[in-house]
C-alpha atoms as a PDB file:
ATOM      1  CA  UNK A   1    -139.684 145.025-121.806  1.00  0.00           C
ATOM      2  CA  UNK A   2    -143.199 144.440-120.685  1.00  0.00           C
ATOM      3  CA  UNK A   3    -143.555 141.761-123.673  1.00  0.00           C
ATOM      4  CA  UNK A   4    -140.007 140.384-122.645  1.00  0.00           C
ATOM      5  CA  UNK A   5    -141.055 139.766-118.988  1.00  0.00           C
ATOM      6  CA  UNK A   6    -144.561 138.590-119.843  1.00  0.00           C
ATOM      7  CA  UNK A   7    -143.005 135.849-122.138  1.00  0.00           C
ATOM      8  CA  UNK A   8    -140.245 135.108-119.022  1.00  0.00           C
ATOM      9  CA  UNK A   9    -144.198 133.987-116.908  1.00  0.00           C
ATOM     10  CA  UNK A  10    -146.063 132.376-119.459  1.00  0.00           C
ATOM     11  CA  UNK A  11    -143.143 130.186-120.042  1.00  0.00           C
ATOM     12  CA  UNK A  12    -142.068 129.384-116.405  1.00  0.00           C
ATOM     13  CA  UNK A  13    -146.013 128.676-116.026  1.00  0.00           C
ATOM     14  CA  UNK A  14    -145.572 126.241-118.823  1.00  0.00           C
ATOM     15  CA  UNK A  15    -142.322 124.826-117.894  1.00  0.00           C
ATOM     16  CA  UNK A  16    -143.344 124.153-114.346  1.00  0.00           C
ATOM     17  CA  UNK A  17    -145.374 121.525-116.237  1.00  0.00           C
ATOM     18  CA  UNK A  18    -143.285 119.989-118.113  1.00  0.00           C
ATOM     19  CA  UNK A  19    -140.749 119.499-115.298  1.00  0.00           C
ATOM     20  CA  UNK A  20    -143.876 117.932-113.228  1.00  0.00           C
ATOM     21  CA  UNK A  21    -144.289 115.293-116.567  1.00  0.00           C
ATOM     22  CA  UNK A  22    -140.876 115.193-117.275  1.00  0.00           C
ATOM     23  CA  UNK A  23    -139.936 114.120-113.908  1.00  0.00           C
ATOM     24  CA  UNK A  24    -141.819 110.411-114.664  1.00  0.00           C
ATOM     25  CA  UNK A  25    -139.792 110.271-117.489  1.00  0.00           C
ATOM     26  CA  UNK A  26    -136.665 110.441-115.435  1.00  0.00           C
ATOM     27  CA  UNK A  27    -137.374 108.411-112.828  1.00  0.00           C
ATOM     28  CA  UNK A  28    -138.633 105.713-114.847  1.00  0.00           C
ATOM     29  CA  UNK A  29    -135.227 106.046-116.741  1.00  0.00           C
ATOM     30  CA  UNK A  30    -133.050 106.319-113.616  1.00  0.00           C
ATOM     31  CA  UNK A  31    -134.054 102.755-112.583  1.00  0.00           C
ATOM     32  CA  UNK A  32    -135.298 101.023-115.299  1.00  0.00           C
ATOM     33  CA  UNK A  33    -133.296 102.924-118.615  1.00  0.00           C
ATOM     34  CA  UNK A  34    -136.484 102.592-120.067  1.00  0.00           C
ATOM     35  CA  UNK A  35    -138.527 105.289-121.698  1.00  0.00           C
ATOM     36  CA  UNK A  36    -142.117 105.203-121.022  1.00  0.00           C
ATOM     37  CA  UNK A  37    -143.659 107.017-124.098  1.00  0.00           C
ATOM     38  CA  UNK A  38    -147.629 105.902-122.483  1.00  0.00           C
ATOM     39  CA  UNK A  39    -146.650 108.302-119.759  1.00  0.00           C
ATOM     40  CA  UNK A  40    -147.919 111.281-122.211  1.00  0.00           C
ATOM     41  CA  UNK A  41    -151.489 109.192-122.102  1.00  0.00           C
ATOM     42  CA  UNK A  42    -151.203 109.108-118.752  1.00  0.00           C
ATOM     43  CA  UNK A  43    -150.957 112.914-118.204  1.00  0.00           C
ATOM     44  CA  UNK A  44    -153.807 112.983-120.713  1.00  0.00           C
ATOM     45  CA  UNK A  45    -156.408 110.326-118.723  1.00  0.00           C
ATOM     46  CA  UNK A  46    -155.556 112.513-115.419  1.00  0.00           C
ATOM     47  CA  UNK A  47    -156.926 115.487-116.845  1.00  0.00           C
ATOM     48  CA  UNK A  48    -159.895 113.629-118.062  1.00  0.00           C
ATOM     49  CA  UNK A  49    -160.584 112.209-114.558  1.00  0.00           C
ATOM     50  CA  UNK A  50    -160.217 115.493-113.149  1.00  0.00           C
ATOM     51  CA  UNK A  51    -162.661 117.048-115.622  1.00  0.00           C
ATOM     52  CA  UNK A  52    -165.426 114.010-115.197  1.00  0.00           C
ATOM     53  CA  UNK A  53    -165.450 114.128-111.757  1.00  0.00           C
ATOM     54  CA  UNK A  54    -165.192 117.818-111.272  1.00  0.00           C
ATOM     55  CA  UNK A  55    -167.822 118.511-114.151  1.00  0.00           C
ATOM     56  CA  UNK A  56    -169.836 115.663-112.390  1.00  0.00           C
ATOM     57  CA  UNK A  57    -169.643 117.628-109.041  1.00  0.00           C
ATOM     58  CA  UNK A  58    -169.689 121.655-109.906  1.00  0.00           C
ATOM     59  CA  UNK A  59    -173.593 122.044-109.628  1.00  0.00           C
ATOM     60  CA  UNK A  60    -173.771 119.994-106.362  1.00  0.00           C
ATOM     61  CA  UNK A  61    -173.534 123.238-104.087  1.00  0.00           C
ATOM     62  CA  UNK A  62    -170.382 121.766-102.366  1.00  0.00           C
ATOM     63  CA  UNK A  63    -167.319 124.442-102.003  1.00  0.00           C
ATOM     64  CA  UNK A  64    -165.289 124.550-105.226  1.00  0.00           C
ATOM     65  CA  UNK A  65    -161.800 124.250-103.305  1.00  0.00           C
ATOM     66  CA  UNK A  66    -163.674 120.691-102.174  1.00  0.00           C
ATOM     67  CA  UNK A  67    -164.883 120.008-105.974  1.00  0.00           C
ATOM     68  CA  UNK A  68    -161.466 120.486-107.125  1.00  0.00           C
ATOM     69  CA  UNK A  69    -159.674 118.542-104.675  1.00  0.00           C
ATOM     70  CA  UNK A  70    -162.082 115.446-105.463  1.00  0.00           C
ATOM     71  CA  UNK A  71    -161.294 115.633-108.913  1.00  0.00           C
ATOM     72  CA  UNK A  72    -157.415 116.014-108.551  1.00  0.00           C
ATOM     73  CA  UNK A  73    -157.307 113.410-106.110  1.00  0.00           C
ATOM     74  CA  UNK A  74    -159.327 111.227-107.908  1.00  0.00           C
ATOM     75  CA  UNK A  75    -157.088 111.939-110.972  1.00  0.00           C
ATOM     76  CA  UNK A  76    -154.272 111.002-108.682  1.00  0.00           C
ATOM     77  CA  UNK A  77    -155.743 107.484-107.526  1.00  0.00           C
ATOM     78  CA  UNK A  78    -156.771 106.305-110.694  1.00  0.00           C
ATOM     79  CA  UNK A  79    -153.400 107.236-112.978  1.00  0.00           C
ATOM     80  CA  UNK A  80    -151.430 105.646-109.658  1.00  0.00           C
ATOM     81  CA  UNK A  81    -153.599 102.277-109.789  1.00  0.00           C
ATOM     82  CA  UNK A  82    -153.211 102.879-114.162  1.00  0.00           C
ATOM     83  CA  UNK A  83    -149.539 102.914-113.763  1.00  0.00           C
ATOM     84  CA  UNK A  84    -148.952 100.777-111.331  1.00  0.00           C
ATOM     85  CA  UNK A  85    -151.069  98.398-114.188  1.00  0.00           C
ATOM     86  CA  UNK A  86    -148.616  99.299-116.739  1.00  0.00           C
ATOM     87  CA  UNK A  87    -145.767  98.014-115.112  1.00  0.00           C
ATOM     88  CA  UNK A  88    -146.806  95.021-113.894  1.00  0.00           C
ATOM     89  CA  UNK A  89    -148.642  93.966-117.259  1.00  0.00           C
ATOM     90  CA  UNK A  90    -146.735  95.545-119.991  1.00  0.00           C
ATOM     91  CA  UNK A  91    -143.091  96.166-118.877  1.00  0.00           C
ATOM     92  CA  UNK A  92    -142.385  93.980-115.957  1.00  0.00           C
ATOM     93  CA  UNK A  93    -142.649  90.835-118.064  1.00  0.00           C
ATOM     94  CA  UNK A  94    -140.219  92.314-120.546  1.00  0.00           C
ATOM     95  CA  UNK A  95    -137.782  93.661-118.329  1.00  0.00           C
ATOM     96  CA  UNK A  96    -134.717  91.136-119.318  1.00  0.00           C
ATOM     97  CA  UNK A  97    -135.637  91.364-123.224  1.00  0.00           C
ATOM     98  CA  UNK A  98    -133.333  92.928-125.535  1.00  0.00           C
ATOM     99  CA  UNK A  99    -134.201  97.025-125.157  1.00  0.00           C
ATOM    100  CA  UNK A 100    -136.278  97.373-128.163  1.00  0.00           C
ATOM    101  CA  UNK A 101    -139.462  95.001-126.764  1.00  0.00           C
ATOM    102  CA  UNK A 102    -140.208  97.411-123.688  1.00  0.00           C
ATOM    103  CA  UNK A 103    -139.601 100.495-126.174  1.00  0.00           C
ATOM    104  CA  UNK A 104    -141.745  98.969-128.992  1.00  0.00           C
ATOM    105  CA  UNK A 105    -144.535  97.753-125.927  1.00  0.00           C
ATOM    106  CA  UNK A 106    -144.739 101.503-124.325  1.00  0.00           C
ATOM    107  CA  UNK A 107    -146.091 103.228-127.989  1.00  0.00           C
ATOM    108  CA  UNK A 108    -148.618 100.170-128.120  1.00  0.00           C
ATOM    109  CA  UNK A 109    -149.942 100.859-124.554  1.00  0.00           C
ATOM    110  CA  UNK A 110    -149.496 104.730-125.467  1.00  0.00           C
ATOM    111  CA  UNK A 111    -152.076 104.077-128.779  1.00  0.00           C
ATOM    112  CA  UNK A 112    -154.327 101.791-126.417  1.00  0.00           C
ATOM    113  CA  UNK A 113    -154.774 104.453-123.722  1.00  0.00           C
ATOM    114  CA  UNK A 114    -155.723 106.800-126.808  1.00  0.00           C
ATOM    115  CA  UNK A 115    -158.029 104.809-128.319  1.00  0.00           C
ATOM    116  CA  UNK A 116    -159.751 104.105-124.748  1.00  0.00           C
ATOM    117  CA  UNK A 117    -159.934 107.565-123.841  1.00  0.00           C
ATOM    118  CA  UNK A 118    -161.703 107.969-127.537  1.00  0.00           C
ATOM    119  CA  UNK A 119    -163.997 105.303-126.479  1.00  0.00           C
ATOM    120  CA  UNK A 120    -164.902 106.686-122.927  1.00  0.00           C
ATOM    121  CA  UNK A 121    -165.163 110.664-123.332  1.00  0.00           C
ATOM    122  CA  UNK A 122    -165.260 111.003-127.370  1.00  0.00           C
ATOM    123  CA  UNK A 123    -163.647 113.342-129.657  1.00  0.00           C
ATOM    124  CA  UNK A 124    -164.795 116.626-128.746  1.00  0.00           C
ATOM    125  CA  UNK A 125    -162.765 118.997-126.891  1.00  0.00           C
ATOM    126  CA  UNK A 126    -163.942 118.542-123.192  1.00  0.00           C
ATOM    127  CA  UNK A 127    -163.997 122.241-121.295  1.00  0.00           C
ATOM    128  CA  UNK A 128    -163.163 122.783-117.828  1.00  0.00           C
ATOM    129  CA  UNK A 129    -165.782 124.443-115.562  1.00  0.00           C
ATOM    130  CA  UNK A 130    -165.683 127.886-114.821  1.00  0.00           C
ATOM    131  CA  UNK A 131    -164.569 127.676-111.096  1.00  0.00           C
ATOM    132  CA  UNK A 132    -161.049 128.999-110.746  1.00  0.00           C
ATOM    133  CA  UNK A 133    -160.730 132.341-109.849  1.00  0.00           C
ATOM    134  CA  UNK A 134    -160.535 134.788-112.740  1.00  0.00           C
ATOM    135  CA  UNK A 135    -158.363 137.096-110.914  1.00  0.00           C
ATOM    136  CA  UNK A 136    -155.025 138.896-111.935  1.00  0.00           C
ATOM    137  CA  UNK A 137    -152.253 141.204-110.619  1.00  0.00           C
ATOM    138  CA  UNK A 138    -149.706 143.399-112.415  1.00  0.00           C
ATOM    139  CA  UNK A 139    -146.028 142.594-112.205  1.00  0.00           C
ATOM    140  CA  UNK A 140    -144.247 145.607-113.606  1.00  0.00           C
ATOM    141  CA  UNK A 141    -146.487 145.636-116.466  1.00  0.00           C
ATOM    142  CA  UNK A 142    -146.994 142.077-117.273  1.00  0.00           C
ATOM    143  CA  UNK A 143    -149.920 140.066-116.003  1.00  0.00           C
ATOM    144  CA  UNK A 144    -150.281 137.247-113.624  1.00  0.00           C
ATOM    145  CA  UNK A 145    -153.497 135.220-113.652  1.00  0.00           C
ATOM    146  CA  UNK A 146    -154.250 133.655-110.403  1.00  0.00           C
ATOM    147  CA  UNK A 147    -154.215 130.619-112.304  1.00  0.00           C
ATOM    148  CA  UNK A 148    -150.855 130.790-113.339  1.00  0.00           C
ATOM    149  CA  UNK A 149    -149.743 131.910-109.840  1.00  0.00           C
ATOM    150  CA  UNK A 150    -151.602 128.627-108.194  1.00  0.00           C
ATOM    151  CA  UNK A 151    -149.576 126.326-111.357  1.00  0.00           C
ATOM    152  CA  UNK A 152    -146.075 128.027-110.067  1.00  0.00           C
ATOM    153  CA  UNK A 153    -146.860 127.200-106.224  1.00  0.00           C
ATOM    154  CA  UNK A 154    -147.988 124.351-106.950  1.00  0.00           C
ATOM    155  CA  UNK A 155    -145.530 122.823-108.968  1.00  0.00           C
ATOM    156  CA  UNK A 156    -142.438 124.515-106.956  1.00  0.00           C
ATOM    157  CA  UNK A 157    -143.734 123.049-103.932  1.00  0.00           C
ATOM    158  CA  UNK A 158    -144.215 119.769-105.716  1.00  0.00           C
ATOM    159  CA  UNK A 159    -140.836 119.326-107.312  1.00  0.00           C
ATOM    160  CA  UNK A 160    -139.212 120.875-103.535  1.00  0.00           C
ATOM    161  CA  UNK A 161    -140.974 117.150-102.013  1.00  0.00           C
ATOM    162  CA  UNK A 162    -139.736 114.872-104.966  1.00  0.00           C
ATOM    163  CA  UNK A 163    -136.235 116.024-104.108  1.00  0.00           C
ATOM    164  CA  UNK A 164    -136.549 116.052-100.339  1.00  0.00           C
ATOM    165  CA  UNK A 165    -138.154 112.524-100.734  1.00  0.00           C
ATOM    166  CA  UNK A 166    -135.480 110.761-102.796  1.00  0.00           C
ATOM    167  CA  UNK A 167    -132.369 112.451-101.320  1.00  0.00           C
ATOM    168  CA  UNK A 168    -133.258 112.738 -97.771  1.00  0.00           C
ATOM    169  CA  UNK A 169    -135.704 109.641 -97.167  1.00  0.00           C
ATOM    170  CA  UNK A 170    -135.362 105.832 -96.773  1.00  0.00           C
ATOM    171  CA  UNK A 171    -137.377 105.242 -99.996  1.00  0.00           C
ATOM    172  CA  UNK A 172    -135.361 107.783-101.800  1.00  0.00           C
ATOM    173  CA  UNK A 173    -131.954 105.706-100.935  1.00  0.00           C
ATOM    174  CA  UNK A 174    -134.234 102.780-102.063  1.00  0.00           C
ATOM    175  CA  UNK A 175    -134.785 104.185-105.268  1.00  0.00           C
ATOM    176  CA  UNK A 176    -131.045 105.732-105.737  1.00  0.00           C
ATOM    177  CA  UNK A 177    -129.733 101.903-104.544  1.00  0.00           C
ATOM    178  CA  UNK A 178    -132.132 100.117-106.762  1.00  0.00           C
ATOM    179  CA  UNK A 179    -130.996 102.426-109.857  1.00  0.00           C
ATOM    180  CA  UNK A 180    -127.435 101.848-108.825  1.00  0.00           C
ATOM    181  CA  UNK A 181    -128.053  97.815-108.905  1.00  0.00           C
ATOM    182  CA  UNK A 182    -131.309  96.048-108.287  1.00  0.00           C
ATOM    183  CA  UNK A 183    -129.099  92.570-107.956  1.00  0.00           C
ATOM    184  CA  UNK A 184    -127.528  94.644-105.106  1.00  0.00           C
ATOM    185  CA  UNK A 185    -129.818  96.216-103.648  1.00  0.00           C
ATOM    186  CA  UNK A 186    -131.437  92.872-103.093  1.00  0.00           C
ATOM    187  CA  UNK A 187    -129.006  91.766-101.620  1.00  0.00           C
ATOM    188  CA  UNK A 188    -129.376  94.378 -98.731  1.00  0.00           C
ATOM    189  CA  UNK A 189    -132.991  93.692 -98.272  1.00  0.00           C
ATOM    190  CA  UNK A 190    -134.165  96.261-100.756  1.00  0.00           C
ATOM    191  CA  UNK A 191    -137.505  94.554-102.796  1.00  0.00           C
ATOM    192  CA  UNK A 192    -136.535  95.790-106.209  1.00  0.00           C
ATOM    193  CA  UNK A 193    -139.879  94.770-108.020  1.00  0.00           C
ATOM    194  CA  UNK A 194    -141.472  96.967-105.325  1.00  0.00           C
ATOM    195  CA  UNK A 195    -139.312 100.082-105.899  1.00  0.00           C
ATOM    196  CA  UNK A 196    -140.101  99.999-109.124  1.00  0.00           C
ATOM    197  CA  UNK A 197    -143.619  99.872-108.779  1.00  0.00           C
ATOM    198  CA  UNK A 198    -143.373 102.600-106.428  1.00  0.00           C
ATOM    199  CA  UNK A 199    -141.435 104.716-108.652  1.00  0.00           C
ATOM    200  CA  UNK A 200    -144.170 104.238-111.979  1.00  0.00           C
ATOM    201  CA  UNK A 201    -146.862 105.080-109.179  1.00  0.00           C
ATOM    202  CA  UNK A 202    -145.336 108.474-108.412  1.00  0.00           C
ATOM    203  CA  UNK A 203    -144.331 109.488-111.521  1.00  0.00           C
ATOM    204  CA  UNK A 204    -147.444 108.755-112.494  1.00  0.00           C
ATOM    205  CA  UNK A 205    -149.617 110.853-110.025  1.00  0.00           C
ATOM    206  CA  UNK A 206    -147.088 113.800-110.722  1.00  0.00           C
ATOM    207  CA  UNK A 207    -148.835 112.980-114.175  1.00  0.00           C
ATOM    208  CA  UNK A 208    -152.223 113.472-113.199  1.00  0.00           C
ATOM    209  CA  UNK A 209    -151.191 116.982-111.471  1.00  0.00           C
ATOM    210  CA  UNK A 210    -149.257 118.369-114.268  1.00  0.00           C
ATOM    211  CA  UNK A 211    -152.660 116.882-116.979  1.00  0.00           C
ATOM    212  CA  UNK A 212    -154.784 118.536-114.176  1.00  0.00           C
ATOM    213  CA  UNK A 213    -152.770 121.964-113.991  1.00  0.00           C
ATOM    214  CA  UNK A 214    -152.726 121.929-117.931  1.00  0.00           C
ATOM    215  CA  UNK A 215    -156.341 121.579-118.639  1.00  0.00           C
ATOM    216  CA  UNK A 216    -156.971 124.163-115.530  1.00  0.00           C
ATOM    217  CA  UNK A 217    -154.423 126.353-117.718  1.00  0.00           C
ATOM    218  CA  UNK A 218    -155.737 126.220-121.127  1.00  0.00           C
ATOM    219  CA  UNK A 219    -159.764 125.282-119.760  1.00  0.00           C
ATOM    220  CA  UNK A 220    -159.843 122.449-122.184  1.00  0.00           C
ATOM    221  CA  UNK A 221    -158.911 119.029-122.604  1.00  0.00           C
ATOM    222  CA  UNK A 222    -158.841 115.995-125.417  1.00  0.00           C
ATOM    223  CA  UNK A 223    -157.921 112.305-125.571  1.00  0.00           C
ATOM    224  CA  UNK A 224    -155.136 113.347-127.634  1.00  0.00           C
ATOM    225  CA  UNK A 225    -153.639 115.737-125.682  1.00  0.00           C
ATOM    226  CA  UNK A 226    -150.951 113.675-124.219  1.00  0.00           C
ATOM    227  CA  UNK A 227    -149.162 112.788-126.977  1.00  0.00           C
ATOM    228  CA  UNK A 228    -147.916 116.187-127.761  1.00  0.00           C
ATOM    229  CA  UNK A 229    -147.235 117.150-123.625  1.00  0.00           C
ATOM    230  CA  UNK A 230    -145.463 113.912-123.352  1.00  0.00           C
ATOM    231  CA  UNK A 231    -142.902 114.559-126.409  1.00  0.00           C
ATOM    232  CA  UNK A 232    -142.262 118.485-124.535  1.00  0.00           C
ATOM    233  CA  UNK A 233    -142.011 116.518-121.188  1.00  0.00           C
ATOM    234  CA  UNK A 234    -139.611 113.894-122.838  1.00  0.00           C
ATOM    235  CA  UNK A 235    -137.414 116.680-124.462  1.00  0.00           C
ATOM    236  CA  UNK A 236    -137.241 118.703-121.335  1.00  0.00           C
ATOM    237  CA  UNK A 237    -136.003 115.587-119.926  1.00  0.00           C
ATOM    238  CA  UNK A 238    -133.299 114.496-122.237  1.00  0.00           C
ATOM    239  CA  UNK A 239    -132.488 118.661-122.131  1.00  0.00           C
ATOM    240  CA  UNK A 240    -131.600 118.302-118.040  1.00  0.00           C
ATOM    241  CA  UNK A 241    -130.469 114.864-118.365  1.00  0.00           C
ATOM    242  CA  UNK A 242    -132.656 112.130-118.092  1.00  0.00           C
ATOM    243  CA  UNK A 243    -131.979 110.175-115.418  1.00  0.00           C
ATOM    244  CA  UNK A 244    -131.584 113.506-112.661  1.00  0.00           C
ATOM    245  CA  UNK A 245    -134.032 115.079-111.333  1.00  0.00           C
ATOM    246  CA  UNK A 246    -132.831 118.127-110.867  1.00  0.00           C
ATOM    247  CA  UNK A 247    -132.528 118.064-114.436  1.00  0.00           C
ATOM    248  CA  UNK A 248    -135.688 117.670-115.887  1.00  0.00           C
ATOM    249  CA  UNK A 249    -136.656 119.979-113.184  1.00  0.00           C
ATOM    250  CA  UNK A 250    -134.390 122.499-114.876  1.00  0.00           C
ATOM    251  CA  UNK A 251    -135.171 121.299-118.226  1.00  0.00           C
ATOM    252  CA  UNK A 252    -138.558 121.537-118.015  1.00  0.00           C
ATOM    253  CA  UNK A 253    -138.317 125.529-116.906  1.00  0.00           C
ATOM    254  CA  UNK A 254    -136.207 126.467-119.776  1.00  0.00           C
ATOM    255  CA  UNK A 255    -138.190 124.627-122.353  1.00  0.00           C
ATOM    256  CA  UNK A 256    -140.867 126.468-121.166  1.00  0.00           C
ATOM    257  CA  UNK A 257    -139.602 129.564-121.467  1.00  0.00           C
ATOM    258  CA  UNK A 258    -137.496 128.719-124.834  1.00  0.00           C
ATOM    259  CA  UNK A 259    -141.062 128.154-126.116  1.00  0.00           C
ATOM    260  CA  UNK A 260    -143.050 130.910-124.791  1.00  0.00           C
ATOM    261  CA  UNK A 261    -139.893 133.459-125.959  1.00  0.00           C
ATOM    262  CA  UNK A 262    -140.104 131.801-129.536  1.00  0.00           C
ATOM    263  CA  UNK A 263    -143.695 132.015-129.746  1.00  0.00           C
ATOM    264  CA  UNK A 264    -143.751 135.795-128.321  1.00  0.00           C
ATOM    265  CA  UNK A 265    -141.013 136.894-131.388  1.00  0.00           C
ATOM    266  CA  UNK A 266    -140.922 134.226-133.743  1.00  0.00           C
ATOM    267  CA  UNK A 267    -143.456 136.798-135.577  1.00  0.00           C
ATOM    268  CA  UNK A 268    -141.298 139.896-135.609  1.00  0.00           C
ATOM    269  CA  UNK A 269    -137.848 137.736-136.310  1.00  0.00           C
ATOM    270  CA  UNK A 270    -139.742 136.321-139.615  1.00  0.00           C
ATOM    271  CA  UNK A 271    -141.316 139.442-140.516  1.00  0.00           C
ATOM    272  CA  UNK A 272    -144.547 137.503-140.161  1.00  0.00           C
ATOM    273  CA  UNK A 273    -143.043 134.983-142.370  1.00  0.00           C
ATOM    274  CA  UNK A 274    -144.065 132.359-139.239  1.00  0.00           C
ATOM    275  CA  UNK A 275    -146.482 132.935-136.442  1.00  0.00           C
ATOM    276  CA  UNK A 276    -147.009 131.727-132.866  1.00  0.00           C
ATOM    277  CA  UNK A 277    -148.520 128.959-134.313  1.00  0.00           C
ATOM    278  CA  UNK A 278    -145.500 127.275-135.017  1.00  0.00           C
ATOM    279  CA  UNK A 279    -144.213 127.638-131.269  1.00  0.00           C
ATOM    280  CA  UNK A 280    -143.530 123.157-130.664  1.00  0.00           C
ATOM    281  CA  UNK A 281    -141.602 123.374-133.190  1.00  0.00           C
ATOM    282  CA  UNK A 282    -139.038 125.211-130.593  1.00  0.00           C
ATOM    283  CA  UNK A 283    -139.412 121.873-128.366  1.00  0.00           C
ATOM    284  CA  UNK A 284    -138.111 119.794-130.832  1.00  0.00           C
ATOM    285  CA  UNK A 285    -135.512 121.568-132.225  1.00  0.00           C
ATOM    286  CA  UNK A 286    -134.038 121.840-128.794  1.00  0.00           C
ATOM    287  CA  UNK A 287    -134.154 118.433-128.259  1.00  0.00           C
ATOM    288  CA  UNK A 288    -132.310 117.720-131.898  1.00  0.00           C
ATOM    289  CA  UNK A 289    -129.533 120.420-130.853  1.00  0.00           C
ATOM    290  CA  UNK A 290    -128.630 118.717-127.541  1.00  0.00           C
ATOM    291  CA  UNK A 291    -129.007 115.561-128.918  1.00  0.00           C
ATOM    292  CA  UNK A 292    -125.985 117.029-131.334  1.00  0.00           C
ATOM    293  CA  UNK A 293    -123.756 119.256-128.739  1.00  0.00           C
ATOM    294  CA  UNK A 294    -124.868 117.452-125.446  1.00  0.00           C
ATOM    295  CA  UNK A 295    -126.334 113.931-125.567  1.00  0.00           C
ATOM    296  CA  UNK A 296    -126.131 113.952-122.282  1.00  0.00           C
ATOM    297  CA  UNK A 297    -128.211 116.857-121.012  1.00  0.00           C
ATOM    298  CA  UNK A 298    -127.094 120.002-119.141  1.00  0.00           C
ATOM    299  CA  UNK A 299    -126.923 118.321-115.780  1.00  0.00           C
ATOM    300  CA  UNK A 300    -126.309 114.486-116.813  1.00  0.00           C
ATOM    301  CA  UNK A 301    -123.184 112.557-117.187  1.00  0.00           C
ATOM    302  CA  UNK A 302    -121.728 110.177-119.968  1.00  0.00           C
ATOM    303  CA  UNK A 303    -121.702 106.820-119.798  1.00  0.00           C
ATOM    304  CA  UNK A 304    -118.152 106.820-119.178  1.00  0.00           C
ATOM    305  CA  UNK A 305    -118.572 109.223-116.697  1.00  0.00           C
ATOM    306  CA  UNK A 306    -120.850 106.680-114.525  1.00  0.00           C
ATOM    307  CA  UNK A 307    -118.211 103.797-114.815  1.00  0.00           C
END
């Protein structure tokens, strides 16, 4: 039971992230019905802002809640003015070509913001600084790090905002108006071009966090990182129904914990034939099986639901 339940944190931990990712991938989709695969990168050149500034400022004697705010905010700014970039260089151009231009376009900008990354902080596994707290409780015999606890508030209170924000705000009805139509919601004064630009600027500092609260998880990060976070993110996604929020919200936690619960007994169900090694492999196979039985997600509609 104490494995069980410790399996049930580690995963909502790790699916609190994906649903912070995933929820780019949604909104992006929502509006545009475009999937931005560079949005992975993105995650990845947050975390390595975070790290170089943070790195940069941990032996200046200034308070480490200050340190790590300048390098998430920092993080925050610069994948913002990066996607903002992407969207007005790369997809904005393309947006009345046939579907496959803006698909093929978003893996080229994903393999340029590798490759730049490379170029900038190297190969080598970049560590993050010993400055969160170290700390842990006991839950009924399973362990919570303070780390883990500060991921869970974070991202809870996070996701809470995004929803408030786009059901209960002007620029929420902006956004839901703009997906509906953009020729219509022109028409009632809405600037689509700058909705949309809005929209790849937020998904894309919920980015930054979630590359931030992932390299402050695991205390490392790489210039490839993103690729792999960005295909969990996009399956936890297409799991809750890309397009909703509330879905990849949702999808996000149970891929999470679908993962962690796989990796925890994948070992004992083989009888050692497979280890915890092999625990993406859950990620994907989810995302083939609802691709099968669901194609829609959990909380998304048809096509012919919509019309």
């Amino acid at each position: 039971m104490d494995i069980l339940l410790q399996q049930l944190i580690n995963g909502l931990v790790l699916g609190s992230v994906y649903a912070l990712i995933a929820l780019g991938y949604t909104m992006v989709y929502g509006i545009l019905e475009l999937i931005n695969f560079a949005h992975g990168e993105i995650t990845m050149i947050g975390a390595m802002l975070a790290l170089a500034v943070i790195t940069h400022l941990a032996g200046s004697g200034l308070p480490v809640p200050i340190v790590l705010l300048a390098g998430l905010l920092t993080a925050m700014a610069g994948c913002s003015v990066l996607g903002y970039a992407i969207e007005r260089v790369a997809y904005r151009p393309l947006r009345h070509a046939p579907r496959l231009a803006p698909l093929i376009t978003a893996i080229g900008v994903s393999i340029v913001l590798q490759n730049l990354a490379m170029l900038i902080w190297g190969r080598e596994y970049i560590s993050f600084p010993p400055l969160l707290p170290q700390g842990w409780f006991d839950v009924h015999g399973a362990r919570v790090t303070d780390v883990q606890l500060i991921i869970l508030v974070t991202a809870g209170i996070l996701m809470l905002v995004l929803d408030n924000l786009v059901r209960r705000t002007s620029l929420g009805r902006a956004m839901r108006a703009t997906a509906q139509s953009p020729q219509l919601a022109g028409l009632m004064g809405i600037d689509a071009n700058h909705i949309i630009s809005l929209t790849f600027i937020l998904g894309s500092a919920l980015a930054a966090i979630g590359g931030f609260l992932v390299s402050a998880y695991y205390g490392l990060a790489h210039y490839y990182m993103g690729f792999l976070l960005g295909l969990k993110a996009f399956s936890a996604a297409v799991l809750g129904g890309i397009g909703n929020l509330r879905g990849a919200m949702l999808g996000g936690l149970l891929l999470g914990v679908i993962e962690s619960l796989g990796a925890g007994y994948i070992g004992s169900l083989t009888h050692g034939v497979f280890g915890s090694n092999y625990q993406d492999v859950f990620a994907f196979l989810v995302l083939i099986a609802v691709l099968i039985i669901r194609p829609a997600g959990l909380l998304g509609q048809n096509t012919a639901d919509r019309a």
